[in-house]
Structures are given as structure tokens and as C-alpha cells.
C-alpha atoms as a PDB file:
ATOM      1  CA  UNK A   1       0.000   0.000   0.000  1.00  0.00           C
ATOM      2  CA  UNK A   2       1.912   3.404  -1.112  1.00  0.00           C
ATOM      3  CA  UNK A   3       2.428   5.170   1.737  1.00  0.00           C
ATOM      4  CA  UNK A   4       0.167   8.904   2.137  1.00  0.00           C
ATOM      5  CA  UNK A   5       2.011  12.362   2.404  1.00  0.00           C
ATOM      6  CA  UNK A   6       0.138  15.564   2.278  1.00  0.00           C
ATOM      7  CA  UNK A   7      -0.936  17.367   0.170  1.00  0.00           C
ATOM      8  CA  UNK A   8       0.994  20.317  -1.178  1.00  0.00           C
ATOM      9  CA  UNK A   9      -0.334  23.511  -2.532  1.00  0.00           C
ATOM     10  CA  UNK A  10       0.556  23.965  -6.124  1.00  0.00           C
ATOM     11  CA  UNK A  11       3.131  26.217  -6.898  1.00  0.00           C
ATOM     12  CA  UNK A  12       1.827  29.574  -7.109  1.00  0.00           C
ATOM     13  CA  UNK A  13      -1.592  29.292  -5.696  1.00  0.00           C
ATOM     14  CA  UNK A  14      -2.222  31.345  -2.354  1.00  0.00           C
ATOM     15  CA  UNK A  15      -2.218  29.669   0.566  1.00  0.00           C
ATOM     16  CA  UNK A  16      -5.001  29.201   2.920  1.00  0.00           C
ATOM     17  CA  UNK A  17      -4.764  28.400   6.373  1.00  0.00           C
ATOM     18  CA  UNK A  18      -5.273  25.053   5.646  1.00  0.00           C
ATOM     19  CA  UNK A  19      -2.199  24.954   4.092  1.00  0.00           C
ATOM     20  CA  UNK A  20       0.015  26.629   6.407  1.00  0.00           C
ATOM     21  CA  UNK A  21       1.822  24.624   9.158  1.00  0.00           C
ATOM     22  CA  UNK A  22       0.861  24.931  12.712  1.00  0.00           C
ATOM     23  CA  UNK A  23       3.676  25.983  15.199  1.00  0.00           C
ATOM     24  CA  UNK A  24       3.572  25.435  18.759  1.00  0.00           C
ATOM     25  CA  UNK A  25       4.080  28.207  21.469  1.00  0.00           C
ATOM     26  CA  UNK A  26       7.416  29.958  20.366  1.00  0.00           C
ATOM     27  CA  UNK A  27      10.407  28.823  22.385  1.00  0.00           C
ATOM     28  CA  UNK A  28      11.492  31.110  25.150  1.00  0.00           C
ATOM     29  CA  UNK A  29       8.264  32.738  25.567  1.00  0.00           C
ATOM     30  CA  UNK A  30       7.625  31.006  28.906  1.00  0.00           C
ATOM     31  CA  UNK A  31      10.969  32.142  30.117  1.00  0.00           C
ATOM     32  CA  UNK A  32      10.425  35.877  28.583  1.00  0.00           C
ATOM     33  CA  UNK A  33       7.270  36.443  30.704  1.00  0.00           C
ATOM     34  CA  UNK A  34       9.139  35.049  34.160  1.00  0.00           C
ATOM     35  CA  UNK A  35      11.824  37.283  33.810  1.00  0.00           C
ATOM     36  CA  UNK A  36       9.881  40.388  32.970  1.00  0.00           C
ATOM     37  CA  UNK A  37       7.500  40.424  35.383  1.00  0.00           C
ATOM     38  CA  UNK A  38      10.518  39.196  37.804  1.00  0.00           C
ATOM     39  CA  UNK A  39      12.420  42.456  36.445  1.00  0.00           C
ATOM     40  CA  UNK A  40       9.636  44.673  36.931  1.00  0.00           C
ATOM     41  CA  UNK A  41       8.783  43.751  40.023  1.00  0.00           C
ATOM     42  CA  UNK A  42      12.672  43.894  41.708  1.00  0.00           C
ATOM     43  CA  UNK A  43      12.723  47.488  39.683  1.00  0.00           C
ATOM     44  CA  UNK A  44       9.409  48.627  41.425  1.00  0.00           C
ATOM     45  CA  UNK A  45      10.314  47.299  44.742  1.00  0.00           C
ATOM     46  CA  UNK A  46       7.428  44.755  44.776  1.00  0.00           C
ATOM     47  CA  UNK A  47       9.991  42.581  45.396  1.00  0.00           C
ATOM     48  CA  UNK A  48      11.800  44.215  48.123  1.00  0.00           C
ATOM     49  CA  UNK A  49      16.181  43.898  48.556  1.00  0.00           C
ATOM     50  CA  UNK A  50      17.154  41.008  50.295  1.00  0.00           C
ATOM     51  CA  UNK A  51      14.155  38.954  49.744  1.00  0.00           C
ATOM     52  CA  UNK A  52      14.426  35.158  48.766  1.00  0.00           C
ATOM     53  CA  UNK A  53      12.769  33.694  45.580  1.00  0.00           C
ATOM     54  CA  UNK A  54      11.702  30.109  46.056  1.00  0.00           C
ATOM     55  CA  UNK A  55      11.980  28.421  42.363  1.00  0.00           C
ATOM     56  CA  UNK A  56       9.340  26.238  43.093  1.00  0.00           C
ATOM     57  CA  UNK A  57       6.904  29.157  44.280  1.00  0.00           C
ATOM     58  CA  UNK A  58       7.883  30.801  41.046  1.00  0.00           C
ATOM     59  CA  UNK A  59       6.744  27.532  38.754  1.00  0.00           C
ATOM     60  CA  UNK A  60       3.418  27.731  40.800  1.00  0.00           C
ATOM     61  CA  UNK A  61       2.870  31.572  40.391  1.00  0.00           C
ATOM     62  CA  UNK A  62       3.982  31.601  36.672  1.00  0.00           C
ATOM     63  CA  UNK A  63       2.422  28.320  35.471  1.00  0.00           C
ATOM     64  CA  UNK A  64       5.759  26.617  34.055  1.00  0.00           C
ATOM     65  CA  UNK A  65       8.659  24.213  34.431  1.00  0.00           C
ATOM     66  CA  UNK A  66      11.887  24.806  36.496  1.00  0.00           C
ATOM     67  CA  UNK A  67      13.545  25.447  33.330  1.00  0.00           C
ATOM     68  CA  UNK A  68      12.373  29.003  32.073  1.00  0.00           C
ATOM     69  CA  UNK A  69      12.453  29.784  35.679  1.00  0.00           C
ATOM     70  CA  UNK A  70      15.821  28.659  36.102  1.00  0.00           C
ATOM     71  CA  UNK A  71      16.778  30.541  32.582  1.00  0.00           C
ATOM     72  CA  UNK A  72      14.806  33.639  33.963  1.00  0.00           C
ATOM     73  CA  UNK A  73      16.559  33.633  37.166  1.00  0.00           C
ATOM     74  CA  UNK A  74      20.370  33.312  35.492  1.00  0.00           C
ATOM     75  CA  UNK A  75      19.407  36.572  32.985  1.00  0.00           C
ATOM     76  CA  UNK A  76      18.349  38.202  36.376  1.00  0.00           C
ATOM     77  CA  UNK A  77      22.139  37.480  38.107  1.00  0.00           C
ATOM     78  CA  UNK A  78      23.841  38.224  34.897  1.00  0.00           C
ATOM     79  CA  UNK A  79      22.298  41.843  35.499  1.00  0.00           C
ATOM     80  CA  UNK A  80      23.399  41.753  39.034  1.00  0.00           C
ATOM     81  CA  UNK A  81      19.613  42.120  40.266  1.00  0.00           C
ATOM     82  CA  UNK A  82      19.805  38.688  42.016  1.00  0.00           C
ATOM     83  CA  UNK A  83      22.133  35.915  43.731  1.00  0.00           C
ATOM     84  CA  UNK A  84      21.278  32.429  42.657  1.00  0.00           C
ATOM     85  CA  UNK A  85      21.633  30.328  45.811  1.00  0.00           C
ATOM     86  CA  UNK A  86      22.608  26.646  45.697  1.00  0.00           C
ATOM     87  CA  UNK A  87      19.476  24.205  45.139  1.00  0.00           C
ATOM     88  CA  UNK A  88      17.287  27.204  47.004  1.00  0.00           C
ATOM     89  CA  UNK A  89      16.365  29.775  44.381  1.00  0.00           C
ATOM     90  CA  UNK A  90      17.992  33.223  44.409  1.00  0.00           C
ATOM     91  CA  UNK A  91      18.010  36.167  46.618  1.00  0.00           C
ATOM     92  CA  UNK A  92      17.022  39.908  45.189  1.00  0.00           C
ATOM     93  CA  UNK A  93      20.503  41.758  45.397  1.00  0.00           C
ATOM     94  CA  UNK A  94      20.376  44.364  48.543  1.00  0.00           C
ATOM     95  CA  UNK A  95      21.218  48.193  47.961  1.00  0.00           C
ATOM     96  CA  UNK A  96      24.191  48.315  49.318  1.00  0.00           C
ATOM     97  CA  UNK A  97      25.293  52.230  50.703  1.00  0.00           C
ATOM     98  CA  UNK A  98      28.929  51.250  50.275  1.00  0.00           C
ATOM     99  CA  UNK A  99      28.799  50.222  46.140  1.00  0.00           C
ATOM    100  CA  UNK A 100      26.835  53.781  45.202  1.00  0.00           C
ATOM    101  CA  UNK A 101      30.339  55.697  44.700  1.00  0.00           C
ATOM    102  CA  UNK A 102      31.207  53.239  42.398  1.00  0.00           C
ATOM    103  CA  UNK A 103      27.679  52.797  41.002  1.00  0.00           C
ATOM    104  CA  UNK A 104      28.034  56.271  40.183  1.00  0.00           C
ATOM    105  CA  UNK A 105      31.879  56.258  38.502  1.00  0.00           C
ATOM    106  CA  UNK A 106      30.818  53.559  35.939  1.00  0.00           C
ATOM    107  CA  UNK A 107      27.398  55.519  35.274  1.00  0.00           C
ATOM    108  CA  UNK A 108      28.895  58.326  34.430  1.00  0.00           C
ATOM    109  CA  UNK A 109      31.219  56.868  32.085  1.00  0.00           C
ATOM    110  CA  UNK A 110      28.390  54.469  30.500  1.00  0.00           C
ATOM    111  CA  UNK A 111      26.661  57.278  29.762  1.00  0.00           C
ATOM    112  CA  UNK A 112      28.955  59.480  28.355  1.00  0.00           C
ATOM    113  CA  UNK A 113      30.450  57.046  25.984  1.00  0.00           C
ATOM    114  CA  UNK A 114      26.436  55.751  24.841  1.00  0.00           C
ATOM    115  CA  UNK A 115      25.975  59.793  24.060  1.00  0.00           C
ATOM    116  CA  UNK A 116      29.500  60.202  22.266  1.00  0.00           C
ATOM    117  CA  UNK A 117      29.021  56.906  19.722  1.00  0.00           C
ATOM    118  CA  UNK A 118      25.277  57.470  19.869  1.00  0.00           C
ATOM    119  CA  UNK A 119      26.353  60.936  18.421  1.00  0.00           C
ATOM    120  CA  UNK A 120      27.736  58.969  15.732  1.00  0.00           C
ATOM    121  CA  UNK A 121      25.641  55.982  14.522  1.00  0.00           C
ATOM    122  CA  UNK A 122      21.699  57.421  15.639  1.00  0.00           C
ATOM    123  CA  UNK A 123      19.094  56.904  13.049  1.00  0.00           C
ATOM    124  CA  UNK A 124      16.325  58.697  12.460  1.00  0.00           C
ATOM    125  CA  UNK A 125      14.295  56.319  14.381  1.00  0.00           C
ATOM    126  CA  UNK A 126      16.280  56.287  17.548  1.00  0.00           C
ATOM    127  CA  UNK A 127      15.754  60.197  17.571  1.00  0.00           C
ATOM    128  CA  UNK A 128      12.168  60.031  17.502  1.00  0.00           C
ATOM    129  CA  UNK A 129      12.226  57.002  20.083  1.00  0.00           C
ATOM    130  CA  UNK A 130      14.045  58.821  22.432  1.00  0.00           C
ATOM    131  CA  UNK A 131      11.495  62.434  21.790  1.00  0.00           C
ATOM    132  CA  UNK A 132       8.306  59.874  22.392  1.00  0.00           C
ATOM    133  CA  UNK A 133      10.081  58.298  25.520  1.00  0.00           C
ATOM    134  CA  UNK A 134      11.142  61.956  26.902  1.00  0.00           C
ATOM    135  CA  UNK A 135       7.208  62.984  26.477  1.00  0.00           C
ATOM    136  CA  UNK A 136       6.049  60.397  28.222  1.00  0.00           C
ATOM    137  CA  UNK A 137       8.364  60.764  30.838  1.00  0.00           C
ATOM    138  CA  UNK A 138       6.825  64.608  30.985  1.00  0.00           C
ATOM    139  CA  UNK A 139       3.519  63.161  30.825  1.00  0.00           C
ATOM    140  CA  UNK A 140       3.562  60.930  34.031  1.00  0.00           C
ATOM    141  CA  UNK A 141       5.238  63.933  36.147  1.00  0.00           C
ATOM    142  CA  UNK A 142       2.563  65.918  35.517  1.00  0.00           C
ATOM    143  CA  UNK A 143       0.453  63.081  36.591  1.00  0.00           C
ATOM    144  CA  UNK A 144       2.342  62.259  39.901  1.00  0.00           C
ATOM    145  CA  UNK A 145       3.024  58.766  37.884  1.00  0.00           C
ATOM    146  CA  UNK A 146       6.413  57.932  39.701  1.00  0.00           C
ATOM    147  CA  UNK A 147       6.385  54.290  38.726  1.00  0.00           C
ATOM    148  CA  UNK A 148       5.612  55.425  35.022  1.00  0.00           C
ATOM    149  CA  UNK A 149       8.316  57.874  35.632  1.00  0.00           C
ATOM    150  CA  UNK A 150      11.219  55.438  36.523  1.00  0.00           C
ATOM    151  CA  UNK A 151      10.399  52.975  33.659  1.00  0.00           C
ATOM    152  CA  UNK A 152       9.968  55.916  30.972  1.00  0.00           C
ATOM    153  CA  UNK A 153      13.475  57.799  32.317  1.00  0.00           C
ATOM    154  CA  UNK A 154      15.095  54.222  32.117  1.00  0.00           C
ATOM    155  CA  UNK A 155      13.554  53.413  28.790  1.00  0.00           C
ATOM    156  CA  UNK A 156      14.715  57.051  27.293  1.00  0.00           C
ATOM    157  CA  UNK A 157      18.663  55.554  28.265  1.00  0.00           C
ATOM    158  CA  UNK A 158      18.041  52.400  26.494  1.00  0.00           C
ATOM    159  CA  UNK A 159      17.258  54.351  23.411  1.00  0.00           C
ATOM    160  CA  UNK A 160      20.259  56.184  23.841  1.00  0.00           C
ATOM    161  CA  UNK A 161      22.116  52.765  24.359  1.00  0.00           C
ATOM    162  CA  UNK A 162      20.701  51.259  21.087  1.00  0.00           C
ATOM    163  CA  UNK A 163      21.516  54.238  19.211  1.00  0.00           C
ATOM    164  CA  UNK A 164      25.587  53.804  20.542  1.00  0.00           C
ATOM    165  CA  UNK A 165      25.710  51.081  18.041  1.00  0.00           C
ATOM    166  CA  UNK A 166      27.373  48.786  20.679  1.00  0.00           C
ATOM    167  CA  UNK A 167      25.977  45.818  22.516  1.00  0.00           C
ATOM    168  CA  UNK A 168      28.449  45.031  24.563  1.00  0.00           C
ATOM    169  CA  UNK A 169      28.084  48.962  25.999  1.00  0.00           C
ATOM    170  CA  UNK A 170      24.574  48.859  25.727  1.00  0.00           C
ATOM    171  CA  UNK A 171      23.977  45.486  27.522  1.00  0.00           C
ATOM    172  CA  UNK A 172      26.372  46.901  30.542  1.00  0.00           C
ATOM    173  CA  UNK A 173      24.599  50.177  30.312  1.00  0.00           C
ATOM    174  CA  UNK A 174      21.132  48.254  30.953  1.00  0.00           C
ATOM    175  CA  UNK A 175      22.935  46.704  34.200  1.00  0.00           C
ATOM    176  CA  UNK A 176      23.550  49.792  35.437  1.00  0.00           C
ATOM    177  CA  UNK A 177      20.275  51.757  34.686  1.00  0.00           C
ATOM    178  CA  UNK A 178      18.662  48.542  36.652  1.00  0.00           C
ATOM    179  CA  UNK A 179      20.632  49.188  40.004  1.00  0.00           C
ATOM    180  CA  UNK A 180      20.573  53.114  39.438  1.00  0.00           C
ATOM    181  CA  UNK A 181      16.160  52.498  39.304  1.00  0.00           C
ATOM    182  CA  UNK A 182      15.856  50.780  41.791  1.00  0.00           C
ATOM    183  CA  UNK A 183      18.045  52.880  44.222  1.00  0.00           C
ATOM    184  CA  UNK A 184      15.759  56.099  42.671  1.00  0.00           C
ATOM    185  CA  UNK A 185      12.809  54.215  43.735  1.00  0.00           C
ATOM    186  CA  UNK A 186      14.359  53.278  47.443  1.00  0.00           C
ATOM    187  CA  UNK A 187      15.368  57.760  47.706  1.00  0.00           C
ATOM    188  CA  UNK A 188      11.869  58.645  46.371  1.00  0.00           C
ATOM    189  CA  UNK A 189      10.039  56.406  48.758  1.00  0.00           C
ATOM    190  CA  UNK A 190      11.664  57.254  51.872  1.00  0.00           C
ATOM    191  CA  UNK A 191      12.283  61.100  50.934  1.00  0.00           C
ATOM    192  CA  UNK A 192       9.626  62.259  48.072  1.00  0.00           C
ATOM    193  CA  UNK A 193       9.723  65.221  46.841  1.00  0.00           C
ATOM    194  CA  UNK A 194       6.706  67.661  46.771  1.00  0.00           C
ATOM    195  CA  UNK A 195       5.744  70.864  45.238  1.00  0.00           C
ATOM    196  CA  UNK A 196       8.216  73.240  43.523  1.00  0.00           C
ATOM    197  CA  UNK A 197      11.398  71.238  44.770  1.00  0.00           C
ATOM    198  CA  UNK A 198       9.803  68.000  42.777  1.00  0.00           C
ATOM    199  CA  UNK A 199       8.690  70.270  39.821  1.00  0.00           C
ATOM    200  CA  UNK A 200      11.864  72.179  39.515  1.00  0.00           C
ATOM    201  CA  UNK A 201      13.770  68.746  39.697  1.00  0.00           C
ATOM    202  CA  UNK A 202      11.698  66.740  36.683  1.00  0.00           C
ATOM    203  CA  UNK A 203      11.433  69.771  34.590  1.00  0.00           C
ATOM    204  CA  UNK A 204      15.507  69.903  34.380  1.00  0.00           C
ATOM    205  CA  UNK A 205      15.663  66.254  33.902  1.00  0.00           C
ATOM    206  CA  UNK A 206      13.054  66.372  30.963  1.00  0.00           C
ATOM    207  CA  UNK A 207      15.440  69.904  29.894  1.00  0.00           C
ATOM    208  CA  UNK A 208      18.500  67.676  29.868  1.00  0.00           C
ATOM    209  CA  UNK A 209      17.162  64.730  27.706  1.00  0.00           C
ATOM    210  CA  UNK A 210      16.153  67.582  25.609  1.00  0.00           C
ATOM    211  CA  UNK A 211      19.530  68.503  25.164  1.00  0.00           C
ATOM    212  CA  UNK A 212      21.091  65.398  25.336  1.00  0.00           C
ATOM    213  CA  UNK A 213      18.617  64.354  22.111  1.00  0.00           C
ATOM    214  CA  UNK A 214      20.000  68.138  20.057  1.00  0.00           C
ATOM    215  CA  UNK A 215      23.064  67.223  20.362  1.00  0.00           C
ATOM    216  CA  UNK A 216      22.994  63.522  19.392  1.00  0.00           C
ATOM    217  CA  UNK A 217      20.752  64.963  16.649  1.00  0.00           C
ATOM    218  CA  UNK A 218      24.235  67.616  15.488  1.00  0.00           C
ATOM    219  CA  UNK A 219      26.570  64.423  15.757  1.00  0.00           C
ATOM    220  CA  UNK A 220      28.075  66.540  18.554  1.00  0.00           C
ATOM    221  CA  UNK A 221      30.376  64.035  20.690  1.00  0.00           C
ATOM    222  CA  UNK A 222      32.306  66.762  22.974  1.00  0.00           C
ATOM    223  CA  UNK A 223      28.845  68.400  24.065  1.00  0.00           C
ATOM    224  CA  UNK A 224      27.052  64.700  24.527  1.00  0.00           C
ATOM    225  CA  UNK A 225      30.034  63.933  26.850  1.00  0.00           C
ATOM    226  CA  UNK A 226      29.628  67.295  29.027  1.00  0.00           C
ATOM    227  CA  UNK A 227      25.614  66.726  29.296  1.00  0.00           C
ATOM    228  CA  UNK A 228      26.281  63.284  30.183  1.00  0.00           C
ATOM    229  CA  UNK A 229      28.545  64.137  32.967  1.00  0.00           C
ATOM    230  CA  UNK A 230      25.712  67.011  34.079  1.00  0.00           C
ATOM    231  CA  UNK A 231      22.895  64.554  33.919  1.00  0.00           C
ATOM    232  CA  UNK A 232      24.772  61.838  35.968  1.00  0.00           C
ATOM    233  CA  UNK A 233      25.652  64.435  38.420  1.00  0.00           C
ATOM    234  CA  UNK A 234      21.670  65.489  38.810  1.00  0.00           C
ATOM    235  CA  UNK A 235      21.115  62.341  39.888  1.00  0.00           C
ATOM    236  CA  UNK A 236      23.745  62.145  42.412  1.00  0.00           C
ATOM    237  CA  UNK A 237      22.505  65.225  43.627  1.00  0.00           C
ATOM    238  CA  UNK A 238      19.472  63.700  44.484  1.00  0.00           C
ATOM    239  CA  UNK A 239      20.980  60.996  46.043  1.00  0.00           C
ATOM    240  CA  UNK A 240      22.886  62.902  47.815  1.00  0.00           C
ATOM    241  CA  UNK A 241      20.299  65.031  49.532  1.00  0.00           C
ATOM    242  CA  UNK A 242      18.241  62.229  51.072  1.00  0.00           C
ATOM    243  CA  UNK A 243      21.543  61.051  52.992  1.00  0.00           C
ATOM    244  CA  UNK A 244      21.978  64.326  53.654  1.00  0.00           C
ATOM    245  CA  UNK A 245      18.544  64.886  55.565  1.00  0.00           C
ATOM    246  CA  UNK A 246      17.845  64.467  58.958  1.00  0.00           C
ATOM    247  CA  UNK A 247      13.942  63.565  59.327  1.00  0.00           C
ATOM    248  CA  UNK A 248      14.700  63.241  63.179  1.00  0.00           C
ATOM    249  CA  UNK A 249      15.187  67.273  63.128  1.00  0.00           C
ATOM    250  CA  UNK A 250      10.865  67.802  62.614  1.00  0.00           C
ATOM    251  CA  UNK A 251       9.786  65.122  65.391  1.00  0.00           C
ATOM    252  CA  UNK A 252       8.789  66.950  68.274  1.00  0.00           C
ATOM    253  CA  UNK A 253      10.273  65.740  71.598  1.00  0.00           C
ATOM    254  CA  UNK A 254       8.774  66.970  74.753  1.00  0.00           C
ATOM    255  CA  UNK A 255      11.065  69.058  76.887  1.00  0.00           C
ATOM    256  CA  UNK A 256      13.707  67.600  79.282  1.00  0.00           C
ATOM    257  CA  UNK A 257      12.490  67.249  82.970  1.00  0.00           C
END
């Protein structure tokens, strides 16, 4: 008995969905949605520094295997947002006080060699990326949206990291944007802003990524690499002020006996 195949579509007729193969769910995508929602939760602080992550809670929570858990969880170390532990999951990396000096240093020099090359190689698109990203950023101050805020302001760098034409740089950029977001969100919680001091402070950081985009848009290097250094030391700024404050100084105490 000849043996059956199936039947093909003849050469040059359209094909139907008949006639197209099914595929099954595209490989990675369970792995994709643990460590995004993994990310974004370390990033927002839903998942607070220190805490433990329990692989098999994760295959309950997320609905899959221990392997795009496991694969999640190794992307997430090779960022530095968690330490795998031995045959017990992982542990969210801590903010440590002691690393921020040096967080700072290789910020600083991230960013102004994404802005010199991005000065270089930047499309078109990558300009008009980072213009939507720096709107929206402007859109969620105005709305109070501080989570929005972090992920737009992160976002807008990872345009600017594309646009270096480097992914090595750009991948080591990312690393650092992670810890330098989720120490933001750690200042802002314990010492927001209000009022003119947190207008005044969002309307020069949208000012600066409008300058920072004008002079990627001229191809001008020198001028990226001097707003680079001003933008990183904004930040620091910032940082610096919540160590700086001393909420103890408006509790009232009663008077000595």
C-alpha cells in the first residue's frame, strides 16, 4: 500500500490556512514572561532587597517548568539584580550604601560614551524614540506617575544605548540603569519630593534629555560627553540630599524634665 504524504499547494496558488503549518508556542516565551515580570517587580520594589525567591513558588505563580524559571533567574544574576543560591532559588541583590560611589563612577562613564558613539551611529528612528520616551516621561510627572516615571526615564537611556551602536556597551549600560532604578525608587520612597522642589527637579531632567537628544541629533560628541557628565551628576545630587537629611530634626520631643 503506497504510503500517504500531504498534500501540497501547487506552486503559485495562495495559501489558505489550511495549508500553512501549525507551530507550537514559540520557544522562550515562557521564560520571557518570568523574567519580565521578575524584572519589573525587583525594579518597582514589589519585590523588596534582600528577599528570597523560592523556584518552586515561582513555577506555581507563573504556570511553568523549572527550566524558564531557572533561565529567567540566570538573565536576572547576569544583570546583578539577584544571587542564585545553591538548590534554594535566588536572593534579590540588597542596595548596598557602600557600592553607590562606584555605582556612580561607571554611570557616568556608561553614559557618556552611549551619548558620544550614539552621536555617531543614531538613526532617524532612535531620535524620535528617544522624543516619544522623553514625552512620556513629561507626561507621568505631571500626573504624579512615579512608577511610570522610573520605567519611561530608564527606557529614554536604552534608546540612547541602542543608538551607541554597541551591545556590549549597551547590555552593561542596561545593568547599570537597573541598580541606578531601583536605588531612585528606594530615595523617592523614603524622601519624596513635593511641590516646587519636585517640579523644579523633573522639569531639568526632561530639559537635559532635551539637550542630550540636540546634540545627538548635530553628531556633537564633545557636548554629549559634558551633558552626560551634568545629567549623571543630577542624579547624584538627588541621592545625595536624602543622605543628607535628617527627618529626626521635625519630630517633636517633649522638653527635658
Amino acid at each position: 500500500m503506497a504510503a500517504r504524504h500531504p498534500a501540497r499547494t501547487p506552486k503559485g496558488a495562495p495559501r489558505t490556512l489550511a495549508s500553512v503549518p501549525r507551530i507550537g508556542r514559540p520557544k522562550g516565551t515562557g521564560t520571557q514572561r518570568v523574567y519580565a515580570k521578575l524584572c519589573e517587580d525587583i525594579l518597582t520594589l514589589k519585590i523588596a532587597p534582600g528577599a528570597e525567591l523560592s523556584e518552586a513558588a515561582l513555577e506555581t505563580r507563573f504556570g511553568v517548568s523549572r527550566t524558564p524559571v531557572r533561565e529567567a533567574l540566570i538573565r536576572l544574576s547576569s544583570e546583578g539584580l539577584i544571587s542564585l543560591l545553591p538548590n534554594r532559588g535566588a536572593r534579590v541583590t540588597s542596595i548596598d550604601v557602600s557600592d553607590i560611589p562606584q555605582l556612580f563612577e561607571a554611570l557616568e562613564l556608561c553614559q557618556r560614551a552611549a551619548m558620544r558613539w550614539a552621536a555617531l551611529r543614531r538613526t532617524p528612528q532612535d531620535l524620535a524614540e528617544m522624543r516619544r520616551l522623553n514625552r512620556e516621561f513629561l507626561e507621568a510627572a505631571r500626573r504624579g506617575d512615579t512608577e511610570r516615571m522610573g520605567d519611561t526615564n530608564r527606557e529614554f537611556h536604552l534608546a540612547v544605548a541602542r543608538a551607541c551602536g554597541n551591545r556590549y556597551l549597551a547590555a552593561q549600560y542596561a545593568t547599570l540603569l537597573a541598580v541606578s532604578l531601583r536605588m531612585a525608587r528606594t530615595v523617592f520612597a523614603y524622601a519624596p519630593m513635593s511641590g516646587e522642589s519636585a517640579e523644579g527637579y523633573y522639569l531639568e531632567v526632561v530639559r537635559q534629555h532635551d539637550a542630550m537628544i540636540e546634540l545627538i541629533e548635530k553628531g556633537d560628541g564633545d557636548g554629549g560627553d559634558a551633558m552626560a557628565r551634568r545629567h549623571t551628576q543630577l542624579f547624584r545630587e538627588r541621592v545625595v540630599r536624602y543622605f543628607s537629611a535628617s527627618l529626626a530634626a521635625d519630630l517633636p520631643l517633649p522638653a527635658a524634665p
